[in-house]
PDB file of N, CA and C in Angstrom:
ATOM      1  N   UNK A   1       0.850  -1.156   0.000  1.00  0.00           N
ATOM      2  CA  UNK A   1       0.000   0.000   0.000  1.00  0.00           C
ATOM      3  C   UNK A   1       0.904   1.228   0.000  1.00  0.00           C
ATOM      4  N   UNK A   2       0.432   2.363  -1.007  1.00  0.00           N
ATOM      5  CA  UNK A   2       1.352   3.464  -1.051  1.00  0.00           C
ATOM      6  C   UNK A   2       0.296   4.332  -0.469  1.00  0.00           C
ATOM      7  N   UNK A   3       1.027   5.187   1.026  1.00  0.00           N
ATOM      8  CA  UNK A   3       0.675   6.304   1.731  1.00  0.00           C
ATOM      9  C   UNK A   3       1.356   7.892   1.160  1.00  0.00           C
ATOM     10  N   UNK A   4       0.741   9.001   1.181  1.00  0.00           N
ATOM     11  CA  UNK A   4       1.206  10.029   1.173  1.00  0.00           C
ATOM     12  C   UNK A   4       1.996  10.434   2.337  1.00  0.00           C
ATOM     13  N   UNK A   5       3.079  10.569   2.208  1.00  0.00           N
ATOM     14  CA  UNK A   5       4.072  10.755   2.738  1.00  0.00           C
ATOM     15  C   UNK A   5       3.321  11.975   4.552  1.00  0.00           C
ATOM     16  N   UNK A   6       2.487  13.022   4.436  1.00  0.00           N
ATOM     17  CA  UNK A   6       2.164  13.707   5.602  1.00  0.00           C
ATOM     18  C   UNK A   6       1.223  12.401   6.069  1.00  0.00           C
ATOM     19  N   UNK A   7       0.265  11.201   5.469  1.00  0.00           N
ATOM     20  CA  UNK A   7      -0.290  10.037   6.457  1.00  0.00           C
ATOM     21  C   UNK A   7       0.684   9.329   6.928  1.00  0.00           C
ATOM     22  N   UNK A   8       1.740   8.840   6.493  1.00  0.00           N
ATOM     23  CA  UNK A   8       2.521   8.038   6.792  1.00  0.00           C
ATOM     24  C   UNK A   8       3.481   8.679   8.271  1.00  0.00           C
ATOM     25  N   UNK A   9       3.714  10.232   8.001  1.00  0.00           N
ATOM     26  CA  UNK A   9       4.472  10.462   9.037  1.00  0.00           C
ATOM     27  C   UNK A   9       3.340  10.620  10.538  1.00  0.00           C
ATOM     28  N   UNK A  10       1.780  10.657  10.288  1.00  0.00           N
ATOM     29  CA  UNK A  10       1.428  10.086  10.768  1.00  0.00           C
ATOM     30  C   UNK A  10       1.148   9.072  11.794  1.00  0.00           C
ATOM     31  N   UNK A  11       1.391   8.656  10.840  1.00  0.00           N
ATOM     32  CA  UNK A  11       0.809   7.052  11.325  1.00  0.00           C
ATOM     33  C   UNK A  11       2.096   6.744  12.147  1.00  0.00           C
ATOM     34  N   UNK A  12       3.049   6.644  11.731  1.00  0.00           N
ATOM     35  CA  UNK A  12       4.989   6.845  12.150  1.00  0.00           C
ATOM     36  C   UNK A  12       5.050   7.249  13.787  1.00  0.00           C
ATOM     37  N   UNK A  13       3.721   8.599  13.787  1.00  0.00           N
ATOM     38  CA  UNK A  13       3.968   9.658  15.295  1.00  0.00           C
ATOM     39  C   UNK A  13       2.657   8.347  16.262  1.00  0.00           C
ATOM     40  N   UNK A  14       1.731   8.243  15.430  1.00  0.00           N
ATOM     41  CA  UNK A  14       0.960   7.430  16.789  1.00  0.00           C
ATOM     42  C   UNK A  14       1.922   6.450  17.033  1.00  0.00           C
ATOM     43  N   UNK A  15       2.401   5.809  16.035  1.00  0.00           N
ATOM     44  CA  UNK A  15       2.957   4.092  16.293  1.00  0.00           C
ATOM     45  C   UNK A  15       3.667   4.481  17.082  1.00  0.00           C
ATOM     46  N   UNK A  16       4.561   5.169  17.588  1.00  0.00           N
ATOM     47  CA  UNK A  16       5.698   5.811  18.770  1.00  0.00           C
ATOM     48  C   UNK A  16       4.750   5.984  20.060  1.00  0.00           C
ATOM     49  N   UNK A  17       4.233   7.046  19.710  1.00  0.00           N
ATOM     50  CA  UNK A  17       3.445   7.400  21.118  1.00  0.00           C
ATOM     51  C   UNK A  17       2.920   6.324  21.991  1.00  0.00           C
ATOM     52  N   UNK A  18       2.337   5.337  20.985  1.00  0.00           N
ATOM     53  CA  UNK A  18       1.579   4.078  21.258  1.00  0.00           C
ATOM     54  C   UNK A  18       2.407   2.974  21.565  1.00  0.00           C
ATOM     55  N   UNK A  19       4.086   2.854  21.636  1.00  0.00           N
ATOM     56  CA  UNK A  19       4.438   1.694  21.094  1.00  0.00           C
ATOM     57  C   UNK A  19       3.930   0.754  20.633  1.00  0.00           C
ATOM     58  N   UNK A  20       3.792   1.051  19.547  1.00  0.00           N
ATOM     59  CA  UNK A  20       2.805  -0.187  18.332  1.00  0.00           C
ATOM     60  C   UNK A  20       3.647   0.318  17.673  1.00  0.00           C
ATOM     61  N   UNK A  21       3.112  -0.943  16.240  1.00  0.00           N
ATOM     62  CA  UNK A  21       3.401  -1.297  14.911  1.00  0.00           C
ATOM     63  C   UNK A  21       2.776   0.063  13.611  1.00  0.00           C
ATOM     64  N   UNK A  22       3.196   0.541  12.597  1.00  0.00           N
ATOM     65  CA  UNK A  22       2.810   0.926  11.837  1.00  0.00           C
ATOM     66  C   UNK A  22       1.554   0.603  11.376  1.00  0.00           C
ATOM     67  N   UNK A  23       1.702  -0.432  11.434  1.00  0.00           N
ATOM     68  CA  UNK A  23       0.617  -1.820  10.722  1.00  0.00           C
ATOM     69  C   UNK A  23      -0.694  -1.698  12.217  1.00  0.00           C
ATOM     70  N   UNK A  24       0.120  -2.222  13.032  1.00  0.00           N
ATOM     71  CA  UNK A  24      -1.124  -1.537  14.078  1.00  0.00           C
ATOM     72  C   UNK A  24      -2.058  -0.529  14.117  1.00  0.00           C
ATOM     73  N   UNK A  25      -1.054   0.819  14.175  1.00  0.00           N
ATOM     74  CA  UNK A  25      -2.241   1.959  13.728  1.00  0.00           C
ATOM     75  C   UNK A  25      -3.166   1.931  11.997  1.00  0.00           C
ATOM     76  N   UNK A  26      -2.186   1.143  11.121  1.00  0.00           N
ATOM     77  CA  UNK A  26      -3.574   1.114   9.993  1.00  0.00           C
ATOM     78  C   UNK A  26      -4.324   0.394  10.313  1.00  0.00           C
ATOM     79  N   UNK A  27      -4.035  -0.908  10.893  1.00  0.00           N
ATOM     80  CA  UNK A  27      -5.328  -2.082  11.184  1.00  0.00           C
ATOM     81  C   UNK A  27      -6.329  -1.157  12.014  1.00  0.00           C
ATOM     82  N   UNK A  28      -5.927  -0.739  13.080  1.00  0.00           N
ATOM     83  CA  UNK A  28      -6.862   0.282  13.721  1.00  0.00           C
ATOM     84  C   UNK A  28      -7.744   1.234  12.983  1.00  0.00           C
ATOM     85  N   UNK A  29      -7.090   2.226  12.284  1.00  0.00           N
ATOM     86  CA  UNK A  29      -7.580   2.927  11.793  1.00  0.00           C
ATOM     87  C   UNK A  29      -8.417   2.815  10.346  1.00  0.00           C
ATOM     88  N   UNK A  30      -8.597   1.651   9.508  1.00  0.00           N
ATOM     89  CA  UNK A  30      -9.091   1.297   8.763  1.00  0.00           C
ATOM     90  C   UNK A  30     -10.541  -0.006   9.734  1.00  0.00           C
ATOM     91  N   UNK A  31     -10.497  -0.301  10.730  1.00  0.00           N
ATOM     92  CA  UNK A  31     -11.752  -1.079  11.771  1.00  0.00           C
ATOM     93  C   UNK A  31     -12.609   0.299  11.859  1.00  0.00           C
ATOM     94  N   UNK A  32     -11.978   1.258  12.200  1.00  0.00           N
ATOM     95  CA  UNK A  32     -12.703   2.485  12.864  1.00  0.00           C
ATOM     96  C   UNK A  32     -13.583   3.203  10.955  1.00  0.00           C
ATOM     97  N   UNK A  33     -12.541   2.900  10.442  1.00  0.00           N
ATOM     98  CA  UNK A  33     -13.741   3.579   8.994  1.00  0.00           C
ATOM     99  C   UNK A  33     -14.267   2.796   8.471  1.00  0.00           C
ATOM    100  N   UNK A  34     -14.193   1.568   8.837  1.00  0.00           N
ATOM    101  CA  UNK A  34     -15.353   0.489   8.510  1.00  0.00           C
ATOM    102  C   UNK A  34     -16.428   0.036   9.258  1.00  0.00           C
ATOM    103  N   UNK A  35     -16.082   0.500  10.189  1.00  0.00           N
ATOM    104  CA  UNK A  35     -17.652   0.523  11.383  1.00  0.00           C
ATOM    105  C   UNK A  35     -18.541   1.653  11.179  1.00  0.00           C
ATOM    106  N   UNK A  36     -17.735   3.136  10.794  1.00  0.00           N
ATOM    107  CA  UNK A  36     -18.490   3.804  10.723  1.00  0.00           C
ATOM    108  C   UNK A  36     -18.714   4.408   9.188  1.00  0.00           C
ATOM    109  N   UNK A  37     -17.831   5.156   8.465  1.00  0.00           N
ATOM    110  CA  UNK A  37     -18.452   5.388   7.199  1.00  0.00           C
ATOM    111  C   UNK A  37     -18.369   4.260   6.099  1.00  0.00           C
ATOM    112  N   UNK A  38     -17.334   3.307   5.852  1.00  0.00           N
ATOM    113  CA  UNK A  38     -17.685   2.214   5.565  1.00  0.00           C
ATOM    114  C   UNK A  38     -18.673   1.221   5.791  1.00  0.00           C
ATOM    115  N   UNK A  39     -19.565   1.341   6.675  1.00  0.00           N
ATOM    116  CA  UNK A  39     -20.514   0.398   7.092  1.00  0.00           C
ATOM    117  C   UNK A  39     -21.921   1.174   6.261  1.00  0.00           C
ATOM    118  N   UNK A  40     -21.818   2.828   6.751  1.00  0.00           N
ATOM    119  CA  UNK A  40     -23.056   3.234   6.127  1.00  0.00           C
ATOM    120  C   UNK A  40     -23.014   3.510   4.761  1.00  0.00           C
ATOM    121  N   UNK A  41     -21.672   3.293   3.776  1.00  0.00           N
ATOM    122  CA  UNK A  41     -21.405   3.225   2.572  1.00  0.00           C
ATOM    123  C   UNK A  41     -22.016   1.471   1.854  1.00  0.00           C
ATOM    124  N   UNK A  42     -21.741   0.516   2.579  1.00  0.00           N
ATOM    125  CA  UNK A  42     -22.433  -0.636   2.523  1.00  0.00           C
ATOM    126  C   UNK A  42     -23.765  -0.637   2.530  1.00  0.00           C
ATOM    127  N   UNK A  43     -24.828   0.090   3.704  1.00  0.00           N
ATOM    128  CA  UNK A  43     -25.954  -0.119   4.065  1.00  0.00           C
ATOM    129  C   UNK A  43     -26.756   0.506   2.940  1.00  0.00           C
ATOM    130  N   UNK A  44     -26.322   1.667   2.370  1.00  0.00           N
ATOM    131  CA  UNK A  44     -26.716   2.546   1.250  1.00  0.00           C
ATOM    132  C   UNK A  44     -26.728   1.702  -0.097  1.00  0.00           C
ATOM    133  N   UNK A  45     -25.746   0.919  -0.029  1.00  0.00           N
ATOM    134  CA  UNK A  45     -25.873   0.402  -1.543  1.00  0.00           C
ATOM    135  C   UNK A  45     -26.468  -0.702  -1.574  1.00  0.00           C
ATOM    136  N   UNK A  46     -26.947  -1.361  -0.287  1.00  0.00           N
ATOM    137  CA  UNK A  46     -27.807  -3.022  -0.182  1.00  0.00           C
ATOM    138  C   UNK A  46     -29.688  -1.803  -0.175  1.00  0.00           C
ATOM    139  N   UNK A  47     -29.555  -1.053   0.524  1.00  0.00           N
ATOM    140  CA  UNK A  47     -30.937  -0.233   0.081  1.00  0.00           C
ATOM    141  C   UNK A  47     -31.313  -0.048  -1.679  1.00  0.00           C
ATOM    142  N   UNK A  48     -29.890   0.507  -1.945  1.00  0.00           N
ATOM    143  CA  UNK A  48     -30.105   0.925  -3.651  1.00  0.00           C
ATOM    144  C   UNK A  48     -31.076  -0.269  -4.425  1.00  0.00           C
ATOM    145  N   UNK A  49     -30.002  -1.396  -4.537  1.00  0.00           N
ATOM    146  CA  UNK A  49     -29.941  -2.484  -4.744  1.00  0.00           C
ATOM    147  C   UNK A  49     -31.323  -3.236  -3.856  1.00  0.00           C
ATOM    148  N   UNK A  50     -32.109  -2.857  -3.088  1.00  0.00           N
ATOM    149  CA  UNK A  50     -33.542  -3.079  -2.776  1.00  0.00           C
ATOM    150  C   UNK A  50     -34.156  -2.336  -3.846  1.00  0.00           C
ATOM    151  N   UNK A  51     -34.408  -1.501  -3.811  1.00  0.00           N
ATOM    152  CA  UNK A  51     -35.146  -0.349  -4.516  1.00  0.00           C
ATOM    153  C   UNK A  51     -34.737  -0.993  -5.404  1.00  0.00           C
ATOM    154  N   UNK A  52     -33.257  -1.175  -6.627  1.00  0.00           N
ATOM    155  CA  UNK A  52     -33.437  -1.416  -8.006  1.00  0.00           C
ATOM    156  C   UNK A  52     -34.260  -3.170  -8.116  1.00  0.00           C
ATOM    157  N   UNK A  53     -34.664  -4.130  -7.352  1.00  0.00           N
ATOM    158  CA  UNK A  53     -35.251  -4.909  -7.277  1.00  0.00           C
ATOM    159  C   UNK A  53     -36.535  -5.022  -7.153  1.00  0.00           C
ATOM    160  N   UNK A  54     -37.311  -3.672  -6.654  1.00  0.00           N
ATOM    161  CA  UNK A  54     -38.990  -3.608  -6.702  1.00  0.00           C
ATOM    162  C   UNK A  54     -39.298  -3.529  -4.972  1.00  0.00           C
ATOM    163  N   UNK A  55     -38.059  -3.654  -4.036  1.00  0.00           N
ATOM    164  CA  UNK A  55     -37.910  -3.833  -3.060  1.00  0.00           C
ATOM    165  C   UNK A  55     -38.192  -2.328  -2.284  1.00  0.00           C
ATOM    166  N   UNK A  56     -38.746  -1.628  -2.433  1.00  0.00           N
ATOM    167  CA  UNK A  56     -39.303  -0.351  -1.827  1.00  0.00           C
ATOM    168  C   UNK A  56     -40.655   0.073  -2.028  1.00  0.00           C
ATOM    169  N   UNK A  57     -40.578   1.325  -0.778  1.00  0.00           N
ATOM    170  CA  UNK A  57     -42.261   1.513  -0.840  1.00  0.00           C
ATOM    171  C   UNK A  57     -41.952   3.132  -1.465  1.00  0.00           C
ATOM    172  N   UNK A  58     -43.020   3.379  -2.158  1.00  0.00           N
ATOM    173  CA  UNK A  58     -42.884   5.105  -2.965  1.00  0.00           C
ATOM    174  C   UNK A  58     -43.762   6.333  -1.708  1.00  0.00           C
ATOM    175  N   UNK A  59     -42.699   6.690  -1.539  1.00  0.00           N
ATOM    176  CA  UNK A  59     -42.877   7.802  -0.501  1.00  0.00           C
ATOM    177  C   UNK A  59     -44.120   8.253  -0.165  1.00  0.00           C
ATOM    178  N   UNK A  60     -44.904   8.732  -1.493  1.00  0.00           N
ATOM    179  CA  UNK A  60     -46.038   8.999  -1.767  1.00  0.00           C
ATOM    180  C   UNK A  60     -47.189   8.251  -0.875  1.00  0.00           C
ATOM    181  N   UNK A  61     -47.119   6.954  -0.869  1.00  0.00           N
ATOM    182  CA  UNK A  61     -47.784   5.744  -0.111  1.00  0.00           C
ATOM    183  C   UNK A  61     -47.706   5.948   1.218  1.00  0.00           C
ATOM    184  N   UNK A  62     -46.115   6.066   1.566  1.00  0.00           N
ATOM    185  CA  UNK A  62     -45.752   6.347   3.235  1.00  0.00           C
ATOM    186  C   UNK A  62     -46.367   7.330   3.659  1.00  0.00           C
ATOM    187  N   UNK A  63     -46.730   8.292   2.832  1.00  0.00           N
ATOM    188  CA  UNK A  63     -47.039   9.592   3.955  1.00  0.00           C
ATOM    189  C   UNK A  63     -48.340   9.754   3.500  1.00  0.00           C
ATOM    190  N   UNK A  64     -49.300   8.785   2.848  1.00  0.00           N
ATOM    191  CA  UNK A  64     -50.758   8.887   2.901  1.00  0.00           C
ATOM    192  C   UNK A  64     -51.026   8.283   4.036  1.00  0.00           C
ATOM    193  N   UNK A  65     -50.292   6.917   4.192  1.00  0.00           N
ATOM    194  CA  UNK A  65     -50.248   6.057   5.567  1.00  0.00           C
ATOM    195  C   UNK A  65     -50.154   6.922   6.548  1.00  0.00           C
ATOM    196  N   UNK A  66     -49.166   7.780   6.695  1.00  0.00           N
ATOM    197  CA  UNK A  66     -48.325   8.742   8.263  1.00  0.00           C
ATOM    198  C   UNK A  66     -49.943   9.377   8.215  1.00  0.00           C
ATOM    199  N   UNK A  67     -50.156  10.204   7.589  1.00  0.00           N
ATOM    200  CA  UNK A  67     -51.089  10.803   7.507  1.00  0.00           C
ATOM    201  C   UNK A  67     -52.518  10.019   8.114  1.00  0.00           C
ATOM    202  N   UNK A  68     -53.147   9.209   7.435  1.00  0.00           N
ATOM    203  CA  UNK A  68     -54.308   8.465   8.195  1.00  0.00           C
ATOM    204  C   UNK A  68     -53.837   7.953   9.222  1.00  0.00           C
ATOM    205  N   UNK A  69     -53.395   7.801   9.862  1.00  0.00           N
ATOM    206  CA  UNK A  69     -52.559   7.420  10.828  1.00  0.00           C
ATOM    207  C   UNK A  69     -52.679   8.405  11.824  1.00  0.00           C
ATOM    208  N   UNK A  70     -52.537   9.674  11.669  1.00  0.00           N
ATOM    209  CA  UNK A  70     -52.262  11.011  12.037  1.00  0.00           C
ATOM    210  C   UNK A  70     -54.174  11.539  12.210  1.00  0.00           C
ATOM    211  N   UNK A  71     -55.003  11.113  11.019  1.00  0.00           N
ATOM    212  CA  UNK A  71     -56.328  11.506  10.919  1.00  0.00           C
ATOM    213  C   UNK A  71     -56.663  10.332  12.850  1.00  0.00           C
ATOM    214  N   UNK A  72     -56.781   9.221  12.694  1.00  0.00           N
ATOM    215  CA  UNK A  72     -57.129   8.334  13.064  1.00  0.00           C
ATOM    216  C   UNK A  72     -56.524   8.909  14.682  1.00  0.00           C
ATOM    217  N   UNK A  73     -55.675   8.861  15.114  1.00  0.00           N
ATOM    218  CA  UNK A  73     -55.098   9.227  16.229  1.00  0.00           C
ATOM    219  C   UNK A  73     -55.724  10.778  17.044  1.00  0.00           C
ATOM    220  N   UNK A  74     -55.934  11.475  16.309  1.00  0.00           N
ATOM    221  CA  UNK A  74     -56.720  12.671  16.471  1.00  0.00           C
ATOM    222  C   UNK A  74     -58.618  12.506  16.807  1.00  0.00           C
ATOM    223  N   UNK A  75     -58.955  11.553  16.419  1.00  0.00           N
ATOM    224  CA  UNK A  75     -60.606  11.213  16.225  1.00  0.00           C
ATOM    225  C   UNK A  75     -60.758  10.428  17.244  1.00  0.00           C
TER     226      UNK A  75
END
């Protein structure tokens, strides 16, 4: 893997601070962007990939529902 030289010096300053491995702070730091924006980069494209399958409801529908829903709760 090729780093830009200001990540690498980086990564260089935690691995010290930390006594760890280089490799340590990427394993770390690549868990941490896969839990969080990597995970919701995944969740987004298994939705897409619903929707391009027939696998969604059209908004339109949802908020006639929210709505009677909303009538009904009031009465």
């Amino acid at each position: 893997m090729r780093l830009p030289v200001d990540v690498l010096a980086d990564v260089e300053e935690i691995a010290r601070i930390c006594e760890r491995s280089r490799s340590w702070v990427i394993v770390r730091a690549l868990k941490s962007y896969l839990a969080a924006e990597g995970r919701e980069l995944m969740e987004l494209a298994a939705a897409q990939a619903d929707v391009d399958q027939g696998r969604g409801v059209d908004l339109d529908e949802v908020i006639r529902e929210l709505e009677g829903a909303a009538k009904d709760a009031a009465a």
